[in-house]
Protein backbone atom coordinates (compact mmCIF):
# COMPACT_ATOMS: atom_id res chain seq x y z
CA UNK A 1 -15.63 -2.31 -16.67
CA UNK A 2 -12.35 -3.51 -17.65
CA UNK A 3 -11.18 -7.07 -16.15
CA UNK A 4 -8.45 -7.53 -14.51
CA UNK A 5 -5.92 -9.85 -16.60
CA UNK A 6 -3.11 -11.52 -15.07
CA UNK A 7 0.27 -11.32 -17.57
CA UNK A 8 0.95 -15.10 -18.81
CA UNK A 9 5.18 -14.12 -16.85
CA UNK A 10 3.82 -12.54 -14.29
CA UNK A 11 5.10 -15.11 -11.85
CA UNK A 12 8.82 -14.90 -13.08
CA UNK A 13 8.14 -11.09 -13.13
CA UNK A 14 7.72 -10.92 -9.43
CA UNK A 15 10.49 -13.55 -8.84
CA UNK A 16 12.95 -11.23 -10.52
CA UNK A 17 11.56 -8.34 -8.69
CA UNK A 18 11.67 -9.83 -5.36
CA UNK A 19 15.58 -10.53 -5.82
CA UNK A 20 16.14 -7.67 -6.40
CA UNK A 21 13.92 -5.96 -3.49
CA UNK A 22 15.26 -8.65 -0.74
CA UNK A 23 18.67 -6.96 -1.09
CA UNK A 24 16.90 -3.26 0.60
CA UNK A 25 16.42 -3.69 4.19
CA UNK A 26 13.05 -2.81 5.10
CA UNK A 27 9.92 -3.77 7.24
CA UNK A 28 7.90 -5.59 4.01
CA UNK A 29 8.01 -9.56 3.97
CA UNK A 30 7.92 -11.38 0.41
CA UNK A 31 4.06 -12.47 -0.20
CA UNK A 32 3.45 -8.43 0.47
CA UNK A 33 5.72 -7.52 -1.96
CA UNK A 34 5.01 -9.82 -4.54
CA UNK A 35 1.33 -8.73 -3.57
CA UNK A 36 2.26 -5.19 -4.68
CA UNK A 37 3.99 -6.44 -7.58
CA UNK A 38 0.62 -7.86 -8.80
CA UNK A 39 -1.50 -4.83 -8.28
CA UNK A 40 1.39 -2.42 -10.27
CA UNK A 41 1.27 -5.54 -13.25
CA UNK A 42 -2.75 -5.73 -12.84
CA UNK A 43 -4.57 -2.22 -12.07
CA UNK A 44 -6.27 -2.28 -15.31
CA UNK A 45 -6.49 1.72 -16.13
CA UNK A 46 -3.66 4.25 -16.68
CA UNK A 47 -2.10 6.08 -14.98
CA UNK A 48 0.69 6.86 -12.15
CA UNK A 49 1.62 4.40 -9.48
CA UNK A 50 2.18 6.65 -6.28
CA UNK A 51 4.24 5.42 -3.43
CA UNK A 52 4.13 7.39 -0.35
CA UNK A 53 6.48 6.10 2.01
CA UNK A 54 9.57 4.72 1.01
CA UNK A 55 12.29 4.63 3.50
CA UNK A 56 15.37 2.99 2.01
CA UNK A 57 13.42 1.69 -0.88
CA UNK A 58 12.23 -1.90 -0.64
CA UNK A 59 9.22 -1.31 -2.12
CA UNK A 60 9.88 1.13 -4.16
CA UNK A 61 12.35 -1.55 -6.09
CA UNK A 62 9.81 -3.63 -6.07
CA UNK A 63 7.49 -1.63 -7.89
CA UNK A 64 9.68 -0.11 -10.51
CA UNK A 65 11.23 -3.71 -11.36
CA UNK A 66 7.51 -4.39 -12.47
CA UNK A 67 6.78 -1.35 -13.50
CA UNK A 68 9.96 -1.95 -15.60
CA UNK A 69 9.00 -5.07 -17.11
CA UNK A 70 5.79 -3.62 -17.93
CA UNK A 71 6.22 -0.59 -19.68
CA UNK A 72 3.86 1.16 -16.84
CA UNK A 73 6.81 4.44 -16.77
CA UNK A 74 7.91 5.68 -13.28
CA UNK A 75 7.01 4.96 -9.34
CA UNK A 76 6.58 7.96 -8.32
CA UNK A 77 8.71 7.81 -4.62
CA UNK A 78 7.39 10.19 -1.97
CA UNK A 79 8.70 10.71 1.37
CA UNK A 80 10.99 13.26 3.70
CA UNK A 81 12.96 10.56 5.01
CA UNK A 82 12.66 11.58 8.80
CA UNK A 83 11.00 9.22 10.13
CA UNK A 84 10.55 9.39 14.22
CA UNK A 85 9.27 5.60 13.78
CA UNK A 86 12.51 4.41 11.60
CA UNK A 87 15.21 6.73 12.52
CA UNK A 88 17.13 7.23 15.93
CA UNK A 89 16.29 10.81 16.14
CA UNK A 90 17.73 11.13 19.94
CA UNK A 91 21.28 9.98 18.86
CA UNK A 92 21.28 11.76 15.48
CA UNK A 93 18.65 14.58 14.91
CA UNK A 94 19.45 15.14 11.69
CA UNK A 95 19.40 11.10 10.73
CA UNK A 96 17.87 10.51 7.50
CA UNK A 97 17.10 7.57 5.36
CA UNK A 98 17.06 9.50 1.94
CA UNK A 99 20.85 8.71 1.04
CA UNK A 100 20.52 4.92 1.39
CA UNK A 101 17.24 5.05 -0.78
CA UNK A 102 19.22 6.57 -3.33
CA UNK A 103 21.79 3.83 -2.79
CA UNK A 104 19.65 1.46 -3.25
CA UNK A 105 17.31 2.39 -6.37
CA UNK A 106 20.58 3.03 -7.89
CA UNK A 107 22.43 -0.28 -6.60
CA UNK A 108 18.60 -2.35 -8.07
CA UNK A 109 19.30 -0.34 -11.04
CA UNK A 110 16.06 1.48 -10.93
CA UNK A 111 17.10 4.84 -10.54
CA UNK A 112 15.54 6.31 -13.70
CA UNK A 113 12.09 4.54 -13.13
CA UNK A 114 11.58 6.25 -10.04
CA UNK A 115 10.18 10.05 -9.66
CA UNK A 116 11.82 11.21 -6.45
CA UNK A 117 10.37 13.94 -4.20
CA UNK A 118 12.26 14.37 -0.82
CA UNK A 119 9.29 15.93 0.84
CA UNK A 120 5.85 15.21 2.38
CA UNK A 121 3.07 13.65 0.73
CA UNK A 122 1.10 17.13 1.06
CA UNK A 123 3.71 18.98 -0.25
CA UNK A 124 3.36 16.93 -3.21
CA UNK A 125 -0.46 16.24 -3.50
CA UNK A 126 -1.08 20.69 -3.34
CA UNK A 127 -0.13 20.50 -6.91
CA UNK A 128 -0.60 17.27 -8.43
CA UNK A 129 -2.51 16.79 -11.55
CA UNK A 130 -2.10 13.08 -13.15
CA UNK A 131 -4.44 10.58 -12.95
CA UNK A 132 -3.11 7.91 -10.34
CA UNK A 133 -3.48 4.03 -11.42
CA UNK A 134 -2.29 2.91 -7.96
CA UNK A 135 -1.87 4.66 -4.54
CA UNK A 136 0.31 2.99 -2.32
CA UNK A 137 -0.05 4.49 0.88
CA UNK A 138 2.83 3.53 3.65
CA UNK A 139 3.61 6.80 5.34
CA UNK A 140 3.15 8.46 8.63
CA UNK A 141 0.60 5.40 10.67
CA UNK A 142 -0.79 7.91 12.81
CA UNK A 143 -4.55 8.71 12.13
CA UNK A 144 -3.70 12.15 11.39
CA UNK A 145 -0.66 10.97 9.02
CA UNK A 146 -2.63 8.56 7.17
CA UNK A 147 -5.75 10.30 6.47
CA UNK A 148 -3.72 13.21 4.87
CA UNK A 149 -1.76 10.82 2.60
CA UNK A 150 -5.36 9.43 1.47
CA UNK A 151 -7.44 12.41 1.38
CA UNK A 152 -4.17 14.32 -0.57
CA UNK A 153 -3.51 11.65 -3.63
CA UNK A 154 -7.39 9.48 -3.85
CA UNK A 155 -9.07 12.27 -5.72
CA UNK A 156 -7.03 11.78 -8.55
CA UNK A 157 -7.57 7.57 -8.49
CA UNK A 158 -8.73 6.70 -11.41
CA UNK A 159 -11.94 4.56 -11.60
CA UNK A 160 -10.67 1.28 -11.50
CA UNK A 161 -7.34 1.82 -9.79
CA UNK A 162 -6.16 0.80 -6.90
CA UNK A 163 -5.49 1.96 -2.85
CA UNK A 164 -3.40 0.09 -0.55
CA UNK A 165 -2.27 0.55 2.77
CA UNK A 166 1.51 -0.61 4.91
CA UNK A 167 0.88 -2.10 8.19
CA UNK A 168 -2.82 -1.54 8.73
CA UNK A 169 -2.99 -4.92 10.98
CA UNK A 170 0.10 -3.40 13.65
CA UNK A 171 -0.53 -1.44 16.24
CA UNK A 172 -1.21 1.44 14.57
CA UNK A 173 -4.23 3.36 14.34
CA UNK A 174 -3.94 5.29 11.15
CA UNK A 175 -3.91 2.86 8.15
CA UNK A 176 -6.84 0.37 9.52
CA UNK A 177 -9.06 3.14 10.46
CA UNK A 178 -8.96 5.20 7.23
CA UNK A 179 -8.86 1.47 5.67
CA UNK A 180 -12.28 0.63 7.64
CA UNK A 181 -13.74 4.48 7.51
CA UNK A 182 -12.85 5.82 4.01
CA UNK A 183 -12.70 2.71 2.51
CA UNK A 184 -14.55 -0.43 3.45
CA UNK A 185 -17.71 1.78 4.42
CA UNK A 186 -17.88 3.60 1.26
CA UNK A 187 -19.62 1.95 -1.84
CA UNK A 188 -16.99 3.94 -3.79
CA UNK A 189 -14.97 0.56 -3.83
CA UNK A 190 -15.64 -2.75 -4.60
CA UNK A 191 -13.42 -5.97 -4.07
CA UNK A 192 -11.05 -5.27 -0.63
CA UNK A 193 -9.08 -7.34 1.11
CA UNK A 194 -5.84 -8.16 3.50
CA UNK A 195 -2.64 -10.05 2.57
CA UNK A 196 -0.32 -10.04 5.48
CA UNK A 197 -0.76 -6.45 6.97
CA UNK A 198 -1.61 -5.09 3.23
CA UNK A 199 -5.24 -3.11 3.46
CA UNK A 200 -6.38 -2.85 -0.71
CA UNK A 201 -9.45 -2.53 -3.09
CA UNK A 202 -10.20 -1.22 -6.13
CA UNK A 203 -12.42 2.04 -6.62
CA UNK A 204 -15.48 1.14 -8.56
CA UNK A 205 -17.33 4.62 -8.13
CA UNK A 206 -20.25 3.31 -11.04
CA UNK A 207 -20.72 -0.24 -9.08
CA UNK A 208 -19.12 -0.27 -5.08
CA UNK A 209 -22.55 -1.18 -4.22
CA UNK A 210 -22.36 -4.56 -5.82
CA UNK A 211 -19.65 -5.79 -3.72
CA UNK A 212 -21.08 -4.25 -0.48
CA UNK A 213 -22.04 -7.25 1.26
CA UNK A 214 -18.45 -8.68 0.90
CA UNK A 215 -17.05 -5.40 2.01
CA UNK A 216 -19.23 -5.47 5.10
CA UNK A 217 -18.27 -8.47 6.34
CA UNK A 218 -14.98 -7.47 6.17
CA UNK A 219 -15.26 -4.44 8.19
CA UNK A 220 -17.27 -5.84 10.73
CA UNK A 221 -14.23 -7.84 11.84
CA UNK A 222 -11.38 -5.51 11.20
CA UNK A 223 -13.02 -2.35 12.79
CA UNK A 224 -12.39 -4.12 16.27
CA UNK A 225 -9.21 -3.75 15.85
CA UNK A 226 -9.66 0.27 15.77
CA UNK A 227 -10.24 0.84 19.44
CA UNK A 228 -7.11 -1.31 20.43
CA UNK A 229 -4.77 0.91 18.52
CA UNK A 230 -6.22 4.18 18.58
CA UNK A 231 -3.16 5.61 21.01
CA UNK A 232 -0.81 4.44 18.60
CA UNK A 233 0.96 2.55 21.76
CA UNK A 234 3.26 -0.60 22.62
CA UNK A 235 0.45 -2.98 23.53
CA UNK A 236 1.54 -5.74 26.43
CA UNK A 237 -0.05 -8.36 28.04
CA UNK A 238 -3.70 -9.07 28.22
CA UNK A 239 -4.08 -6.15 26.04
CA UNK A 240 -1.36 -7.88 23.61
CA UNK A 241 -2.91 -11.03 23.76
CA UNK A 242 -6.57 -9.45 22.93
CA UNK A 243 -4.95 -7.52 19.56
CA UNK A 244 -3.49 -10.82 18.24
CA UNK A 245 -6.54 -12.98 18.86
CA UNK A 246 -8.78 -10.32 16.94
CA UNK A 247 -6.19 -9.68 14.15
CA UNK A 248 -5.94 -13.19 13.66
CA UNK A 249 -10.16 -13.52 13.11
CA UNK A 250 -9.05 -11.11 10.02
CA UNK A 251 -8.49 -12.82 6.32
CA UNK A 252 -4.84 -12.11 5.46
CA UNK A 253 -3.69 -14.84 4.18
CA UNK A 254 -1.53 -14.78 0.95
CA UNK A 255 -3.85 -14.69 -2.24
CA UNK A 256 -3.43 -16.79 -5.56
CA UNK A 257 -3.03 -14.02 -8.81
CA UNK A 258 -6.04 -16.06 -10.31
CA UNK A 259 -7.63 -15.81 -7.64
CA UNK A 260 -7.61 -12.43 -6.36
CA UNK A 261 -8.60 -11.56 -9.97
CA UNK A 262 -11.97 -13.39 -9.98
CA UNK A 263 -12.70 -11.52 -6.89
CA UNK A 264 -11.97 -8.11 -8.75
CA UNK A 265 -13.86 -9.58 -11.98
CA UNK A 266 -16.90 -11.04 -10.22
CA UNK A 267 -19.33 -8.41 -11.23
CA UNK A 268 -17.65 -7.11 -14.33
């Protein structure tokens, strides 16, 4: 197994990045992005880093800025840009956040470190054939939604890449189930974690079992969360209340680069 190295800049890296991402108006707060930024510097295997999800391109600045920096060649940028979640579809049916992602790559000056495909993730993953280094997965949050954006793009993960998820501790029921289901109950994968509402881990197909115990503690406490949002609805009081005292039992806090390495490294 290769360890995972953290660049000697990778601090002023993500600084850099971060200025330029703040600019983008988007849903993802700065120790997730800079969290991001460190698995795109980190994953330590080839291969492409897959965004699915975009919107008007927060993230997707932030990853190509490292990406940049780093010589790791495009983000690849998937997403149809109709969001019923994001977009006032009853005033505007045909609203659409695809030109302002454009804008933006192009105002971050990413535009040519970014593979754009104005479509859905399946329409993409049919015919895909690279190996895939990181899967960032921040799509559709419905069950259905986000179990198609993994099941689509994680057979091409490389062994010792890395899976992430948007919002899987929000009230939705897609990312923290396929998080908990596919992920953190599979000995496919070995270190996992939360920062913020960030679901990751690395797949270790040869050695998942090593880091088992660690990943069953984990679930243990985040699968409660499952039944709460399983109707993907506005929660309100008691049940509210409930949500937030469970999520809040689950380790998210923001991670040192050091130290999120050692736990990726520990049986290596």
């Amino acid at each position: 197994m290769v360890p995972i190295k953290i660049p000697t800049d990778l601090d002023a890296v993500l600084d850099a990045a971060w200025e330029a991402a703040r600019r983008v108006s988007g849903y993802m707060v700065e120790n997730e992005a800079r969290f991001l930024g460190l698995i795109a510097a980190c994953a330590p295997v080839k291969g492409a880093i897959v965004e699915i999800g975009s919107f008007k391109g927060k993230s997707t600045v932030m990853l190509a800025k490292v990406a940049e920096h780093y010589g790791l060649g495009p983000v690849v940028a998937i997403d149809p840009h109709n969001s019923p979640e994001l977009l006032d579809h009853d005033s505007d049916p045909s609203a659409s956040s695809y030109q302002d992602f454009l804008n933006n790559i192009q105002s971050a000056g990413v535009s040519s470190l970014v593979e754009v495909h104005h479509a859905y993730s399946s329409d993409v993953s049919s015919t895909w054939n690279r190996p895939v280094r990181f899967l960032w997965i921040d799509g559709d949050h419905t069950y259905k939604g986000a179990k198609a954006d993994f099941d689509g793009f994680f057979p091409h993960v490389v062994p010792q890449g890395m899976v992430a998820f948007h919002d899987s501790l929000n009230v939705f029921s897609g990312p923290i189930r396929v998080f908990v289901e596919d992920v953190l109950r599979s000995n496919q994968f070995g270190a996992a974690g939360f920062v913020h509402s960030i679901a990751w881990s690395q797949f270790r197909p040869e050695d998942g079992a090593l880091f088992q115990e660690q990943r069953t503690r984990l679930e243990r406490v985040a699968a409660r969360l499952i039944p709460m949002v399983k109707d993907d609805r506005e929660l309100r009081g008691l049940e509210k209340i409930h949500f937030k005292l469970t999520r809040s039992r689950v380790p998210h806090a923001a991670i040192r680069p050091s130290e999120w390495a050692s736990r990726l490294n520990q049986f290596t």
